[in-house]
N, C-alpha and C. Protein backbone atom coordinates (compact mmCIF):
# COMPACT_ATOMS: atom_id res chain seq x y z
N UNK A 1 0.83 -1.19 0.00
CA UNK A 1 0.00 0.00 0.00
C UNK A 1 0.87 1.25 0.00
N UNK A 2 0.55 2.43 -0.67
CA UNK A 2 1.07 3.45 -0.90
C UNK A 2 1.09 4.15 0.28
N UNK A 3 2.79 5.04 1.04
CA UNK A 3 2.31 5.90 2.63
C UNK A 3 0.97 6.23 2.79
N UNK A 4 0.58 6.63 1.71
CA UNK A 4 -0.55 8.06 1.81
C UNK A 4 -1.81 7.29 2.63
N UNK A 5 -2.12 5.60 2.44
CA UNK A 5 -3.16 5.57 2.68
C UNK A 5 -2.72 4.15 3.81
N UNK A 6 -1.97 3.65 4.03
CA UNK A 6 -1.37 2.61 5.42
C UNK A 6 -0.94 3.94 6.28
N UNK A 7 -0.71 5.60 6.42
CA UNK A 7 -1.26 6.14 7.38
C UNK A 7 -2.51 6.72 7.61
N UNK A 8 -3.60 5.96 6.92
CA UNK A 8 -4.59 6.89 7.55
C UNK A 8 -5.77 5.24 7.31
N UNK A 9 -5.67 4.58 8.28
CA UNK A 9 -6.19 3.28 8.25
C UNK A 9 -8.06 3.25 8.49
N UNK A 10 -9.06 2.58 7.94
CA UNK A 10 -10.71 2.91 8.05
C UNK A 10 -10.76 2.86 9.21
N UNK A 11 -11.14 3.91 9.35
CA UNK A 11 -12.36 3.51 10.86
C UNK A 11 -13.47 3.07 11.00
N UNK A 12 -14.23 2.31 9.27
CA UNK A 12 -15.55 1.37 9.19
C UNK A 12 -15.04 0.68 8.15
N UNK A 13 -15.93 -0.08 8.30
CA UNK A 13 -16.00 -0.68 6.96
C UNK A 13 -17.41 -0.80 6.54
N UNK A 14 -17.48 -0.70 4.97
CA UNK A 14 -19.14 -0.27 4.67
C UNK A 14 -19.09 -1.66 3.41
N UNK A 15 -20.39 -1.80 2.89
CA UNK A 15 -20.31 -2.59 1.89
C UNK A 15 -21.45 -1.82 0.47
N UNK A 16 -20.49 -1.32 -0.27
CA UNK A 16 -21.56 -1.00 -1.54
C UNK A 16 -22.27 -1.69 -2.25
N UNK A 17 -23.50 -1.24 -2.78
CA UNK A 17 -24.24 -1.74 -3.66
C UNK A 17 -23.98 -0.92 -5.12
N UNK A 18 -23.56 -1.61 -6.28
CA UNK A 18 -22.86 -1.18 -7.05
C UNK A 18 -24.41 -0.44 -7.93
N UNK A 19 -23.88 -0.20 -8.48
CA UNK A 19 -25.00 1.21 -9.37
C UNK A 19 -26.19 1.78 -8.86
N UNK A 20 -25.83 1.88 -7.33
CA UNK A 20 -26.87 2.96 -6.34
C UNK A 20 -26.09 4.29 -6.10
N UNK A 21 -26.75 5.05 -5.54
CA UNK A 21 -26.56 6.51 -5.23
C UNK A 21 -27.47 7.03 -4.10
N UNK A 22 -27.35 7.58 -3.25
CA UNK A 22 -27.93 7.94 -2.07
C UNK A 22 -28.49 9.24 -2.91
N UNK A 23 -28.18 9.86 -3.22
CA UNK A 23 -28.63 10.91 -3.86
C UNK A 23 -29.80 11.09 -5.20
N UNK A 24 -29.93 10.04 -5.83
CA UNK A 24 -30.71 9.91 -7.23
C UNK A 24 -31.32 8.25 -6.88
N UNK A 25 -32.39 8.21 -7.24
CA UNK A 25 -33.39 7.05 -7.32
C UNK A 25 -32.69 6.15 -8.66
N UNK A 26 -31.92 6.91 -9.71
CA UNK A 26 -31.30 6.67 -10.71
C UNK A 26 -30.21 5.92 -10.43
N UNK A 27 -29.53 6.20 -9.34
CA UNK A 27 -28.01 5.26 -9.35
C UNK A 27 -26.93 6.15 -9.78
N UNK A 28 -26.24 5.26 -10.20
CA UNK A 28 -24.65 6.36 -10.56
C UNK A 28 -24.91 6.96 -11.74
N UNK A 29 -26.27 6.47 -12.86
CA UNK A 29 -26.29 7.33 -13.92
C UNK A 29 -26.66 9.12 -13.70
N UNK A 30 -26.82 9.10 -13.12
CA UNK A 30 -26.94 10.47 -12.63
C UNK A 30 -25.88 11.36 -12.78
N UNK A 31 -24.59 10.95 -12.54
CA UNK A 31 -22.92 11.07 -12.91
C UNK A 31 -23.04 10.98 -13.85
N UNK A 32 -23.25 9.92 -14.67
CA UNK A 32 -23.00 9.85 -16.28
C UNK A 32 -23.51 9.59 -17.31
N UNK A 33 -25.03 10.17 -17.05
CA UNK A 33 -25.89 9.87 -18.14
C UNK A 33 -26.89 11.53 -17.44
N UNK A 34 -28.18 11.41 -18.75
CA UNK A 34 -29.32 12.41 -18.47
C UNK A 34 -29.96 11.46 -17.82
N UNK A 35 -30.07 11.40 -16.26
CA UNK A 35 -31.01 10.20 -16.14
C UNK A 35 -32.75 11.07 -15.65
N UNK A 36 -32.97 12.46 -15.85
CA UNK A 36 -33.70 12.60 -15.87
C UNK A 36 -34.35 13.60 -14.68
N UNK A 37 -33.50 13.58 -13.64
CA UNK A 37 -33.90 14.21 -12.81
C UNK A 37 -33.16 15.62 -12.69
N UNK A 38 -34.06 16.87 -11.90
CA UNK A 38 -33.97 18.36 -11.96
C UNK A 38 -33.80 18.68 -10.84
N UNK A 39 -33.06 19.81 -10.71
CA UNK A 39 -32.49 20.46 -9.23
C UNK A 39 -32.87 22.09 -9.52
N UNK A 40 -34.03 22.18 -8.81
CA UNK A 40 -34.44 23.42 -8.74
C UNK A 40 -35.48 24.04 -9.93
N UNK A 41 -35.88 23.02 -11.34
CA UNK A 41 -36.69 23.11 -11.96
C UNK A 41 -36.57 24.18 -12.76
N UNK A 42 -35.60 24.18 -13.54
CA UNK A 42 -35.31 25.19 -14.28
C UNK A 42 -35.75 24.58 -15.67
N UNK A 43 -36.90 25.61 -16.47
CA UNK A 43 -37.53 25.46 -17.66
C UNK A 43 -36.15 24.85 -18.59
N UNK A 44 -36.26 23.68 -19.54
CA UNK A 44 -35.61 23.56 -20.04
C UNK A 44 -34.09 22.38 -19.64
N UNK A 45 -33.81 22.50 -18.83
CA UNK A 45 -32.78 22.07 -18.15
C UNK A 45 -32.22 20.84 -18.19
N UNK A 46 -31.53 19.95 -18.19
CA UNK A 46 -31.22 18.26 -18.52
C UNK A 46 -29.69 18.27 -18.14
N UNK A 47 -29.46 17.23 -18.51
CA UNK A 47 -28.03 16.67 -17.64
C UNK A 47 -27.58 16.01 -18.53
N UNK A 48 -27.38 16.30 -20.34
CA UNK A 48 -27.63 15.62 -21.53
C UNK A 48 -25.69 15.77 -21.28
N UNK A 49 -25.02 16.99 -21.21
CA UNK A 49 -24.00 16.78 -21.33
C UNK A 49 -22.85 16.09 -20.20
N UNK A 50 -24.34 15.08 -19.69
CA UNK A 50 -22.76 14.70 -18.53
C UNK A 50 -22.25 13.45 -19.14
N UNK A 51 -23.03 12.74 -19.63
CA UNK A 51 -22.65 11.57 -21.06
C UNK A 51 -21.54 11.78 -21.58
N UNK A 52 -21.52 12.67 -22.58
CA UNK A 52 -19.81 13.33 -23.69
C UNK A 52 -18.97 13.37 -22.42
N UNK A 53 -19.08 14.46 -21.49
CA UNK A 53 -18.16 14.59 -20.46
C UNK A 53 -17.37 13.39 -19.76
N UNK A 54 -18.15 12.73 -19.41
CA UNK A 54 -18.05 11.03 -18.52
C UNK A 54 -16.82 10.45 -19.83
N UNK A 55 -17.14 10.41 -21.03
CA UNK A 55 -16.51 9.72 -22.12
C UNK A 55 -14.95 10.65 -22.27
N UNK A 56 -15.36 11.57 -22.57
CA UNK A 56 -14.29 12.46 -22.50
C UNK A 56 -13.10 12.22 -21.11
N UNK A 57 -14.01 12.25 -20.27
CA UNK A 57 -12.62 12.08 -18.81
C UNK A 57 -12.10 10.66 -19.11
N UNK A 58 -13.29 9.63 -19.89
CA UNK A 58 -12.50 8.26 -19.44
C UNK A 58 -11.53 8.11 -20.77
N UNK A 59 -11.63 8.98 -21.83
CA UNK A 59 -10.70 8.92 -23.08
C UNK A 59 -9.21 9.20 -22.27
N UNK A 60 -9.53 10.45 -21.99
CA UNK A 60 -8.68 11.35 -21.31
C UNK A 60 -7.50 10.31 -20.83
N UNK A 61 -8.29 10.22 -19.52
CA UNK A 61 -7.44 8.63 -18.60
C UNK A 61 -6.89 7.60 -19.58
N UNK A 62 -7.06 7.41 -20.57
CA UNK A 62 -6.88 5.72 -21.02
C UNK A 62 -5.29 6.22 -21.68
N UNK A 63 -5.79 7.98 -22.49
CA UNK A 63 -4.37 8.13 -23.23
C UNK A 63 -3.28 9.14 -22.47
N UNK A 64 -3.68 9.44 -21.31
CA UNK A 64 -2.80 9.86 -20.27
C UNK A 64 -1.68 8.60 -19.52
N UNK A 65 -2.80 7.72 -19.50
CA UNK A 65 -2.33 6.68 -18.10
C UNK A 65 -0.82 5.93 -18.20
N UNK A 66 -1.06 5.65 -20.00
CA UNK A 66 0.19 5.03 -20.57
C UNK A 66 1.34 5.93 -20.43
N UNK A 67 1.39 7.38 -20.85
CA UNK A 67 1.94 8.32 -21.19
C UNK A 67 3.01 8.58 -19.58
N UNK A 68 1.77 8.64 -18.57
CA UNK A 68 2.40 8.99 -17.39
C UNK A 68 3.29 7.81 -16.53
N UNK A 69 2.92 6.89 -17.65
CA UNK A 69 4.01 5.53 -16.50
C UNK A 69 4.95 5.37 -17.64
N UNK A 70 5.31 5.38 -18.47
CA UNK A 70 6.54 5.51 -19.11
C UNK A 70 7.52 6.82 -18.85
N UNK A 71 6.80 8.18 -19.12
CA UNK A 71 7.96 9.12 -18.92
C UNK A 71 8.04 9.22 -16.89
N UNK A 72 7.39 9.46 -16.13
CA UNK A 72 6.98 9.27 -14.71
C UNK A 72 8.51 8.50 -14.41
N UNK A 73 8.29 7.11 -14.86
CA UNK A 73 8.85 6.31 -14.65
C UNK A 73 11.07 6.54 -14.80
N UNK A 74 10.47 7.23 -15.77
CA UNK A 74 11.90 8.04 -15.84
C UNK A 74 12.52 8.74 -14.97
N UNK A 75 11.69 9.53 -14.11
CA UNK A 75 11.60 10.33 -13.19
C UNK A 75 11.95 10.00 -11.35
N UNK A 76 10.64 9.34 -11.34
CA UNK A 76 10.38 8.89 -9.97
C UNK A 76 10.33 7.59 -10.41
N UNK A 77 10.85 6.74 -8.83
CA UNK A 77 11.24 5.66 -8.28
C UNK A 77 10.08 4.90 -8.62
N UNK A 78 8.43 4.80 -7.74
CA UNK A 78 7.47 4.65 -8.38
C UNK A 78 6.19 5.66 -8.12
N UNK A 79 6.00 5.96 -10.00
CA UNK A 79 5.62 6.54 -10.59
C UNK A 79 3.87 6.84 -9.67
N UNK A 80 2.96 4.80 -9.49
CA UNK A 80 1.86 5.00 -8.99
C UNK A 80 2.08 5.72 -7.14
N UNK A 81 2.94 5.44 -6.50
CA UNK A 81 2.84 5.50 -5.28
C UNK A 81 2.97 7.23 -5.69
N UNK A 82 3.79 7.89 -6.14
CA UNK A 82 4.09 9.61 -6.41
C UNK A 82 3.04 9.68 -6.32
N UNK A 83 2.18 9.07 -7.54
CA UNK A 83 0.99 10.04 -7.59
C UNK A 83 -0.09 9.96 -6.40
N UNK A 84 -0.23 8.84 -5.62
CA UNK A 84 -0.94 9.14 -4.85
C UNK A 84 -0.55 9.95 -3.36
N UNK A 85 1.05 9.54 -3.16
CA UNK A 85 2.00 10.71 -2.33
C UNK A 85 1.69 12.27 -2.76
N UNK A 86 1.56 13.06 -4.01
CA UNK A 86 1.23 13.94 -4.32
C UNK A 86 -0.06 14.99 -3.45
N UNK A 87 -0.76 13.93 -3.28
CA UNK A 87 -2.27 14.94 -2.60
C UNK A 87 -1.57 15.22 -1.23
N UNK A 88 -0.82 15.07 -0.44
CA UNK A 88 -0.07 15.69 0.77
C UNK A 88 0.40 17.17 -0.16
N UNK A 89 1.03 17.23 -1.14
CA UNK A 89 1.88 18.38 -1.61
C UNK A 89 0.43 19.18 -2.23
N UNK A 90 -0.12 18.80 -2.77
CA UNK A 90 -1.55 19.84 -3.12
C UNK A 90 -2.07 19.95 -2.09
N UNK A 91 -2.14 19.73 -0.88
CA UNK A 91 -3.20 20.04 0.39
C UNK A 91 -1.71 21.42 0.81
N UNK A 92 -0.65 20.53 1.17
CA UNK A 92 0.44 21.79 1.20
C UNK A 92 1.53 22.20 0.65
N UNK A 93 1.47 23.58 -0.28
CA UNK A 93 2.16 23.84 -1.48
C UNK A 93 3.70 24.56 -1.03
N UNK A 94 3.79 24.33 0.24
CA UNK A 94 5.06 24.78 1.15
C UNK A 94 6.55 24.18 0.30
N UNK A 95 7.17 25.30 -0.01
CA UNK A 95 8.63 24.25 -0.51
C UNK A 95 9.11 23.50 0.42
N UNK A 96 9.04 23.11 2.11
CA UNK A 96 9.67 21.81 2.69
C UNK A 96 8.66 20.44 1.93
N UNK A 97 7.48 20.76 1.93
CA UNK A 97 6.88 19.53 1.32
C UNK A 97 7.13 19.28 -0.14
N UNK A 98 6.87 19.92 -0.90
CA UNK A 98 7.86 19.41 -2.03
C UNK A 98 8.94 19.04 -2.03
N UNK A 99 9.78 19.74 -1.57
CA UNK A 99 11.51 19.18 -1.26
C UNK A 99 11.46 18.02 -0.82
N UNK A 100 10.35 17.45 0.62
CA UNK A 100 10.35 16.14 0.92
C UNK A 100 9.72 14.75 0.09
N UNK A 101 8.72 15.65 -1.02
CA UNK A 101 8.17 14.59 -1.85
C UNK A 101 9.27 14.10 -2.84
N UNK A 102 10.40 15.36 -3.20
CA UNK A 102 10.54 15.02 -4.36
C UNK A 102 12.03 13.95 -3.95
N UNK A 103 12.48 14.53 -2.61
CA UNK A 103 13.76 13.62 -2.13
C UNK A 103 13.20 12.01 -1.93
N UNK A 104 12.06 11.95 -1.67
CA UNK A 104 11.86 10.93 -1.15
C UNK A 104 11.63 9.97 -3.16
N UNK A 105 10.70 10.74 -3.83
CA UNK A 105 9.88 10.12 -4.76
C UNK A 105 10.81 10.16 -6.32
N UNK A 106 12.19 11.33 -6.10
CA UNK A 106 12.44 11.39 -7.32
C UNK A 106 13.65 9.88 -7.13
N UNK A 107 14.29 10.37 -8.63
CA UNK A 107 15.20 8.82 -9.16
C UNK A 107 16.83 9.90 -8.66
N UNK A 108 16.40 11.19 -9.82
CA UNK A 108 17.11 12.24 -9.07
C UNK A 108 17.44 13.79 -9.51
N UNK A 109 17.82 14.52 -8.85
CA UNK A 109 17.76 15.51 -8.11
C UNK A 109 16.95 16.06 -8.96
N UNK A 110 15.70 16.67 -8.79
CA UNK A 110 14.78 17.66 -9.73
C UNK A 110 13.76 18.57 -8.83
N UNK A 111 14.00 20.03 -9.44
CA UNK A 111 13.47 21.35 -9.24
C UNK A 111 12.07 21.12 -8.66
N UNK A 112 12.34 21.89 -7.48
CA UNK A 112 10.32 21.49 -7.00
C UNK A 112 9.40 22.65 -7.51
C-alpha cells in the first residue's frame, strides 16, 4: 500500500451496492448519463451533457495513463505511489513539502 493511505487506516467498513446513489433514485447514472432528474426546476434544463463529459474524462485517462508511467517512470522511483504521495503536496504547497516529496519520490535531483 502506498504511505498516503497505510497512514490513515478505516475507521468502518461499509459494503456497496454497485449502481446505487444515495442521492438519485437513478443510481450512478446520474454522474454519467441524463437520467432525468432536476435540481431546482429550471424550464428547459437536462443533464444531456454529462454523457460526452463522462466519455471524454474516461478517453482522457486511457491516453494519459500510458503516457504517465513511461515518462513518470523516468523520473520517480514509483511513478503509482508519487501520484498518490502527491495529494499531501496539493493540500500543502510549502517548498519543505515538495523538497520532501521530491527527495523521497524522485530517481534524481529535480526542481520542485
Amino acid at each position: 500500500m502506498p504511505s498516503t493511505v497505510s497512514g490513515c487506516p478505516p475507521g468502518s467498513e461499509v459494503e456497496i451496492l454497485e449502481n446505487t446513489a444515495w442521492s438519485c433514485a437513478h443510481g450512478v447514472d446520474r454522474w454519467r448519463a441524463d437520467c432525468g432528474c432536476a435540481s431546482g426546476a429550471h424550464p428547459g434544463w437536462n443533464q444531456a451533457w454529462r454523457a460526452p463529459l463522462r466519455i471524454s474524462f474516461d478517453m482522457l485517462r486511457d491516453r494519459l495513463d500510458p503516457l504517465y508511467r513511461t515518462q513518470a517512470a523516468e523520473l520517480l522511483r514509483d511513478p503509482r505511489e508519487a501520484r498518490e504521495e502527491y495529494l499531501r503536496v496539493a493540500l500543502d504547497r510549502s517548498d519543505a513539502r515538495r523538497e520532501q516529496f521530491l527527495g523521497r519520490q524522485s530517481r534524481r535531483p529535480l526542481d520542485p
